[in-house]
C-alpha atoms as a PDB file:
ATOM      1  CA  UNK A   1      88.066  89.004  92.774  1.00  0.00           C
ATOM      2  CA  UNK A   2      89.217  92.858  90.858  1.00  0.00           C
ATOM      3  CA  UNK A   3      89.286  95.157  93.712  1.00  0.00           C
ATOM      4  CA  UNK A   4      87.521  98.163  92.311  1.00  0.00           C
ATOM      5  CA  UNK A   5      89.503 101.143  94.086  1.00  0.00           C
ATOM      6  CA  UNK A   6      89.252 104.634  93.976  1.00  0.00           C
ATOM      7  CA  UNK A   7      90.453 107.277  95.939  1.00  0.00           C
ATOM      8  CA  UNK A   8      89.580 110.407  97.245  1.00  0.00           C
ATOM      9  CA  UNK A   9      92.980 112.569  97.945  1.00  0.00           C
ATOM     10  CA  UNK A  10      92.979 116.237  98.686  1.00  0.00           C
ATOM     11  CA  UNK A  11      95.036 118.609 100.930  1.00  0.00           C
ATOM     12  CA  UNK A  12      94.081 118.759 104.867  1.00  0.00           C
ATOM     13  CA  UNK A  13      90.304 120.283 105.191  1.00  0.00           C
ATOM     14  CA  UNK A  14      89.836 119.940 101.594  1.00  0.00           C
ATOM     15  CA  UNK A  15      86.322 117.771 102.083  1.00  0.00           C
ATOM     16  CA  UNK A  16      88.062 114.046 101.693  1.00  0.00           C
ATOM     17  CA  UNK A  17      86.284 112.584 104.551  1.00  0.00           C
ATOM     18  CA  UNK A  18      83.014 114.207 103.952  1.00  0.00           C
ATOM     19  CA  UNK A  19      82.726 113.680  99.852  1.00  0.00           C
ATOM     20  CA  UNK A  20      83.687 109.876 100.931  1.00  0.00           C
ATOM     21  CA  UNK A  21      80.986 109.641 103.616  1.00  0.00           C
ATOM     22  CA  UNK A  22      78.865 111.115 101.378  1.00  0.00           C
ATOM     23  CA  UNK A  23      79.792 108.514  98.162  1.00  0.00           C
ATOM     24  CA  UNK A  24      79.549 105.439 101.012  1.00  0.00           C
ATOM     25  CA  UNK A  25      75.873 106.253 101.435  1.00  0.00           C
ATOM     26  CA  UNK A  26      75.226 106.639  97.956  1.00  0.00           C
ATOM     27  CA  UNK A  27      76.734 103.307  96.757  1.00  0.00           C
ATOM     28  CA  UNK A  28      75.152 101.399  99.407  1.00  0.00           C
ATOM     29  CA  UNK A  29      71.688 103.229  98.317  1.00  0.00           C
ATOM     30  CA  UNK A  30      72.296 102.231  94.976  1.00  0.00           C
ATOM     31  CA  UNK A  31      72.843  98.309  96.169  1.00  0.00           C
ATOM     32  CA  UNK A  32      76.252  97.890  96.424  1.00  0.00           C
ATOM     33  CA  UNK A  33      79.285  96.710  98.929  1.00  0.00           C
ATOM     34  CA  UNK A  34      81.500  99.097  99.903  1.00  0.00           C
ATOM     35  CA  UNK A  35      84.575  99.153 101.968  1.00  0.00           C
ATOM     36  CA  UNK A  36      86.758 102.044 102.506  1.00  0.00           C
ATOM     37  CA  UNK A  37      90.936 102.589 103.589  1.00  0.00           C
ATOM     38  CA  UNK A  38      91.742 105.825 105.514  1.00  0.00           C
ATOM     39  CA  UNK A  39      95.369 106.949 106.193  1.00  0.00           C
ATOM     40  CA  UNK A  40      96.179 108.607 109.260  1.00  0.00           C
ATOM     41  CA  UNK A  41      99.605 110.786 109.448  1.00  0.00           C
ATOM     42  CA  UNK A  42      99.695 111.127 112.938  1.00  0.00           C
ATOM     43  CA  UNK A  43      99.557 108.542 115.659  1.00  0.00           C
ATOM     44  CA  UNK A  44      95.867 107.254 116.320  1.00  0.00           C
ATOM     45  CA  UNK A  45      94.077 104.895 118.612  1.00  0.00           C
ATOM     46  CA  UNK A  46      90.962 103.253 118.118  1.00  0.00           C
ATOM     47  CA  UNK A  47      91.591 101.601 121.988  1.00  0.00           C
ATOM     48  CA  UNK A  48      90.534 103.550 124.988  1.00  0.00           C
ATOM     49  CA  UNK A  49      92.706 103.439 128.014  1.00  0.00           C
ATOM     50  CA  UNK A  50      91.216 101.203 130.929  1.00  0.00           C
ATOM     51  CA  UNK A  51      89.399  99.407 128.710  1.00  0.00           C
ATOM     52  CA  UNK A  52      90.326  95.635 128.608  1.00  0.00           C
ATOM     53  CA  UNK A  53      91.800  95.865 124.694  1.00  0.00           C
ATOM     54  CA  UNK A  54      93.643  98.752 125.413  1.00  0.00           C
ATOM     55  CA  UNK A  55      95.416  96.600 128.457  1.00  0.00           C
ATOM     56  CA  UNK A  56      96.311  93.337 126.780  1.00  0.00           C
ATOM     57  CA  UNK A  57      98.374  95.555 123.743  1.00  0.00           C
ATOM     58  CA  UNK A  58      99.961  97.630 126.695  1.00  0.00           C
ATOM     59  CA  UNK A  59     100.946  94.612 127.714  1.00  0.00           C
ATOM     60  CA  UNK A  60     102.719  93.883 125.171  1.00  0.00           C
ATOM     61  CA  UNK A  61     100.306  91.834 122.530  1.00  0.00           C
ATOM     62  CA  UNK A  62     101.154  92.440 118.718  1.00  0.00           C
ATOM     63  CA  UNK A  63      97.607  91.983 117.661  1.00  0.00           C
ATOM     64  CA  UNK A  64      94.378  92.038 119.732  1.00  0.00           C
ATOM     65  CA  UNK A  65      90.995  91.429 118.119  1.00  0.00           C
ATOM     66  CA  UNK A  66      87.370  92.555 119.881  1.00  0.00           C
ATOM     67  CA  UNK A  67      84.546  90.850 118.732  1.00  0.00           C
ATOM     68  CA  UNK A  68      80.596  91.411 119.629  1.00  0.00           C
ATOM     69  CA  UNK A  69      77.398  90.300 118.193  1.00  0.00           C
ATOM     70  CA  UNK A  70      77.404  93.731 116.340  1.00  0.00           C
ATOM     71  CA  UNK A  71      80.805  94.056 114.630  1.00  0.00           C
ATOM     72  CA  UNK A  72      84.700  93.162 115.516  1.00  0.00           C
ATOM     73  CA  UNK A  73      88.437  94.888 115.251  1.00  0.00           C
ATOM     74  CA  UNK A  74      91.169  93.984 114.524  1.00  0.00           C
ATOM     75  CA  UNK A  75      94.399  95.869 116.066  1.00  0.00           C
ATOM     76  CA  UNK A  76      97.652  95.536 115.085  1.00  0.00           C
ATOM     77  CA  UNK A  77     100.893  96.850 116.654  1.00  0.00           C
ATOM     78  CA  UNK A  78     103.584  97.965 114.044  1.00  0.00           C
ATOM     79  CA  UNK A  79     106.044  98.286 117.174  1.00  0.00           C
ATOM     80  CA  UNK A  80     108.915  99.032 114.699  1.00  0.00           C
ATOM     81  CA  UNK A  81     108.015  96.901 111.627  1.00  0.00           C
ATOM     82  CA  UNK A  82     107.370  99.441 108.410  1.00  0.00           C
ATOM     83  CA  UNK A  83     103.786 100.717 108.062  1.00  0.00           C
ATOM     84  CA  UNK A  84     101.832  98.450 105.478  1.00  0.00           C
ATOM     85  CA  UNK A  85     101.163  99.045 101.602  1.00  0.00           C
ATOM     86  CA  UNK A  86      97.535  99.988 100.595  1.00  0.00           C
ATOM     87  CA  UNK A  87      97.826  96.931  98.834  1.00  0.00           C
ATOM     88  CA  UNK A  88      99.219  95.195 101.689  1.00  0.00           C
ATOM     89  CA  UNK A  89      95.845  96.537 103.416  1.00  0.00           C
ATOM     90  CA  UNK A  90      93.595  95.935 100.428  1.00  0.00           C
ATOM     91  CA  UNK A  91      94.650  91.841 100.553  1.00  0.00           C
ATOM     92  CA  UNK A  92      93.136  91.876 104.202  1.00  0.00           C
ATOM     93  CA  UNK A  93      89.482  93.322 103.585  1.00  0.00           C
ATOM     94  CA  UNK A  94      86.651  91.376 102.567  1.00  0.00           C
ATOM     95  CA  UNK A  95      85.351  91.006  99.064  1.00  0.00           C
ATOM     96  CA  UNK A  96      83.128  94.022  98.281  1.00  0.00           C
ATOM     97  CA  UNK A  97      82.029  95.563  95.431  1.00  0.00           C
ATOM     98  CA  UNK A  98      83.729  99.472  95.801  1.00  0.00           C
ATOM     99  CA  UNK A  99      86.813 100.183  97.834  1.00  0.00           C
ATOM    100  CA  UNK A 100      86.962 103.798  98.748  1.00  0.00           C
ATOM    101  CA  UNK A 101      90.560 105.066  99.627  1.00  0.00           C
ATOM    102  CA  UNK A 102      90.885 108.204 101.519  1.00  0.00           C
ATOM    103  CA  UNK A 103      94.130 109.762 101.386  1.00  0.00           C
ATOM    104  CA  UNK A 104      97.286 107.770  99.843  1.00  0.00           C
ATOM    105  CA  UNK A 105      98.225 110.707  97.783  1.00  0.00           C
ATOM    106  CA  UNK A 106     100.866 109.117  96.267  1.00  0.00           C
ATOM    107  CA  UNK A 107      99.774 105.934  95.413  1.00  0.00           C
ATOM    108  CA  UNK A 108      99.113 104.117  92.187  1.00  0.00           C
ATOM    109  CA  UNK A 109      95.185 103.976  91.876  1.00  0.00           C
ATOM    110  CA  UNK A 110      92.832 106.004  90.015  1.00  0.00           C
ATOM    111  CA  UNK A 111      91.862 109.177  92.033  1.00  0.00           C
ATOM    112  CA  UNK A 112      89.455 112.237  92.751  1.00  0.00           C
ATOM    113  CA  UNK A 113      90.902 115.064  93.762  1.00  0.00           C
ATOM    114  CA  UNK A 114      89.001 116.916  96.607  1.00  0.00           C
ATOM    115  CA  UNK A 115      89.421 121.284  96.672  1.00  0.00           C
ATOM    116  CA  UNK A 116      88.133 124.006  99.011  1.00  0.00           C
ATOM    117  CA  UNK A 117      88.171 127.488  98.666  1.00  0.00           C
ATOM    118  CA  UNK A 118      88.961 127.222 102.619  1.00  0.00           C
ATOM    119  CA  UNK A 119      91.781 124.217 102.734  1.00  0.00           C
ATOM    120  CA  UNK A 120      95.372 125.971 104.267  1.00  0.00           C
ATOM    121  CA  UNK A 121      96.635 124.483 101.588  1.00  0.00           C
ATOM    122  CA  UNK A 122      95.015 124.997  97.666  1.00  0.00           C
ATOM    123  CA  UNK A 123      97.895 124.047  95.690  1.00  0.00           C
ATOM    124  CA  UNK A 124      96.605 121.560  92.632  1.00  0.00           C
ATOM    125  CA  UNK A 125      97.483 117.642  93.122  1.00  0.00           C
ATOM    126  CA  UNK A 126      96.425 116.600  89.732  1.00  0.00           C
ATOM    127  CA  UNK A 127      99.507 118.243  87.811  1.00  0.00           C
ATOM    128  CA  UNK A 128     102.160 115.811  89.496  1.00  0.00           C
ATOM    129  CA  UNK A 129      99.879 112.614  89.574  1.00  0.00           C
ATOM    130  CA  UNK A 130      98.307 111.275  86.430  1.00  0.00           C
ATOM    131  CA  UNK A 131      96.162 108.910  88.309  1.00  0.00           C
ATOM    132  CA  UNK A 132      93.661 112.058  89.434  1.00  0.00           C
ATOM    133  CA  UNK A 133      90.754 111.461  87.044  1.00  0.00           C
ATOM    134  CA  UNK A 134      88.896 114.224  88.494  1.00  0.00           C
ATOM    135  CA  UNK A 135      88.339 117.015  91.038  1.00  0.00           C
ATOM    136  CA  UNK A 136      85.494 117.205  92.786  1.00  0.00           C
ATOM    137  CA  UNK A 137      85.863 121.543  94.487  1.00  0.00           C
ATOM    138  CA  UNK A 138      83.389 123.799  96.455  1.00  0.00           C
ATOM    139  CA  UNK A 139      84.172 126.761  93.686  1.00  0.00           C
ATOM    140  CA  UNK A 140      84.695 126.946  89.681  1.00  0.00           C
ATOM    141  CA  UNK A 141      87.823 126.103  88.335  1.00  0.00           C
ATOM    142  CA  UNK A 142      87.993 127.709  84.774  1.00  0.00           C
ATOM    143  CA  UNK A 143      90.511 125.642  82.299  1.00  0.00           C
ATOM    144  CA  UNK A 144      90.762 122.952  83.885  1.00  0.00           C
ATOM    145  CA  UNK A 145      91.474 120.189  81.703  1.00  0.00           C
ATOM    146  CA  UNK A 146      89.510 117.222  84.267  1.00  0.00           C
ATOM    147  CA  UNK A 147      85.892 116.449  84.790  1.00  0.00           C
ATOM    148  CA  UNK A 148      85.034 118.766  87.404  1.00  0.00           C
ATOM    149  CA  UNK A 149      82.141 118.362  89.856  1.00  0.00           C
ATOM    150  CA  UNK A 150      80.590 119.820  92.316  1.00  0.00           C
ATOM    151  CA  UNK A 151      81.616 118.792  96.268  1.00  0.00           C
ATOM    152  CA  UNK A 152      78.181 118.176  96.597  1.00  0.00           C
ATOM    153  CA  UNK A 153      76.967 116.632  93.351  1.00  0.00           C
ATOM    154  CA  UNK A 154      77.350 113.333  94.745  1.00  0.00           C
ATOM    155  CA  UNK A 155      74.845 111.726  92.654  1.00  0.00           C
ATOM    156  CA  UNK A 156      77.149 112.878  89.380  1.00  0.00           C
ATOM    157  CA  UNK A 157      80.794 112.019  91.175  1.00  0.00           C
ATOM    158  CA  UNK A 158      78.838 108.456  92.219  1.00  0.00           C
ATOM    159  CA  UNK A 159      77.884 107.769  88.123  1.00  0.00           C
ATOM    160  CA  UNK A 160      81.237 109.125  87.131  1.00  0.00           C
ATOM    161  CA  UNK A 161      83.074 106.463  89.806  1.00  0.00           C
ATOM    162  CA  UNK A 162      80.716 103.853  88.211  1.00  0.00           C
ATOM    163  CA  UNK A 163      81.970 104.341  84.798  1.00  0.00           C
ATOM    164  CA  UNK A 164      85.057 104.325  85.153  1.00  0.00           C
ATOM    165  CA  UNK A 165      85.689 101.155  87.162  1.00  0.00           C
ATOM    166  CA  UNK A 166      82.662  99.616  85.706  1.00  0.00           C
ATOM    167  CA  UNK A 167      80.265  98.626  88.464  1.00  0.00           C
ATOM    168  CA  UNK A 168      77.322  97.416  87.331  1.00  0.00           C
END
């Protein structure tokens, strides 16, 4: 099966995780599967200490899966190996019909490029990567040469998404 990617890449506070919120709810409203990839620069855990998980990977455990009648996790411990590709990460999800890609700025796939008036940092992405299709901004951006939407136009940014990696 095509994985159908896109992603949504901005600066920090620029409205990433909200616009791809946002798009998850609309693509599942309109009928579809959707899966999404979110990169984390800074260490993260998903584990709470005490908790049972959280003691067998102290312990030493490379991966430790929790499963429940409502959903189940997968954790694995780099512990020195080299962080995975998005496609090494895209190989492991299940078949869906949209992947949704949050961050990965400088990765291959087709992207949106997320802008805030209030974001620390406002400097442009799309100049130095050809694979921004769009930006989606919370103010006007005169001359620009890409689609531009709204932030919150997520009807338009979902039919734009559609079109170009076909879902039907």
């Amino acid at each position: 099966m095509e994985r159908r990617v896109l992603g949504i890449t901005g600066w920090k506070n620029s409205g990433k995780t909200t616009l791809t919120e946002r798009l998850v709810a609309e693509f599942r409203a309109r009928g579809f599967s959707v899966s999404t990839v979110k990169h984390a620069h800074h260490e993260f855990d998903i584990d709470t200490p005490g908790t049972d998980s959280f003691r067998h990977r102290a312990a030493g455990a490379g991966e430790v899966a929790i499963v429940s009648d409502r959903r189940w996790a997968l954790m694995h411990e780099l512990r020195g190996e080299t962080e995975p590709t998005l496609d090494d990460v895209l190989a492991r999800l299940s078949p869906c019909d949209l992947v949704l890609v949050e961050g990965y700025k400088r990765d291959q796939h087709p992207k949106i490029e997320t802008r805030r008036l209030d974001a620390k940092e406002r400097r442009p992405l799309s100049p130095a990567s050809p694979n921004v299709l769009a930006i989606a901004a919370d103010h006007p951006l005169p001359g620009e040469h890409l689609p531009v939407f709204s932030l919150d136009d997520i009807p338009s940014i979902a039919d734009f998404i559609a079109k170009v990696l076909d879902l039907s």
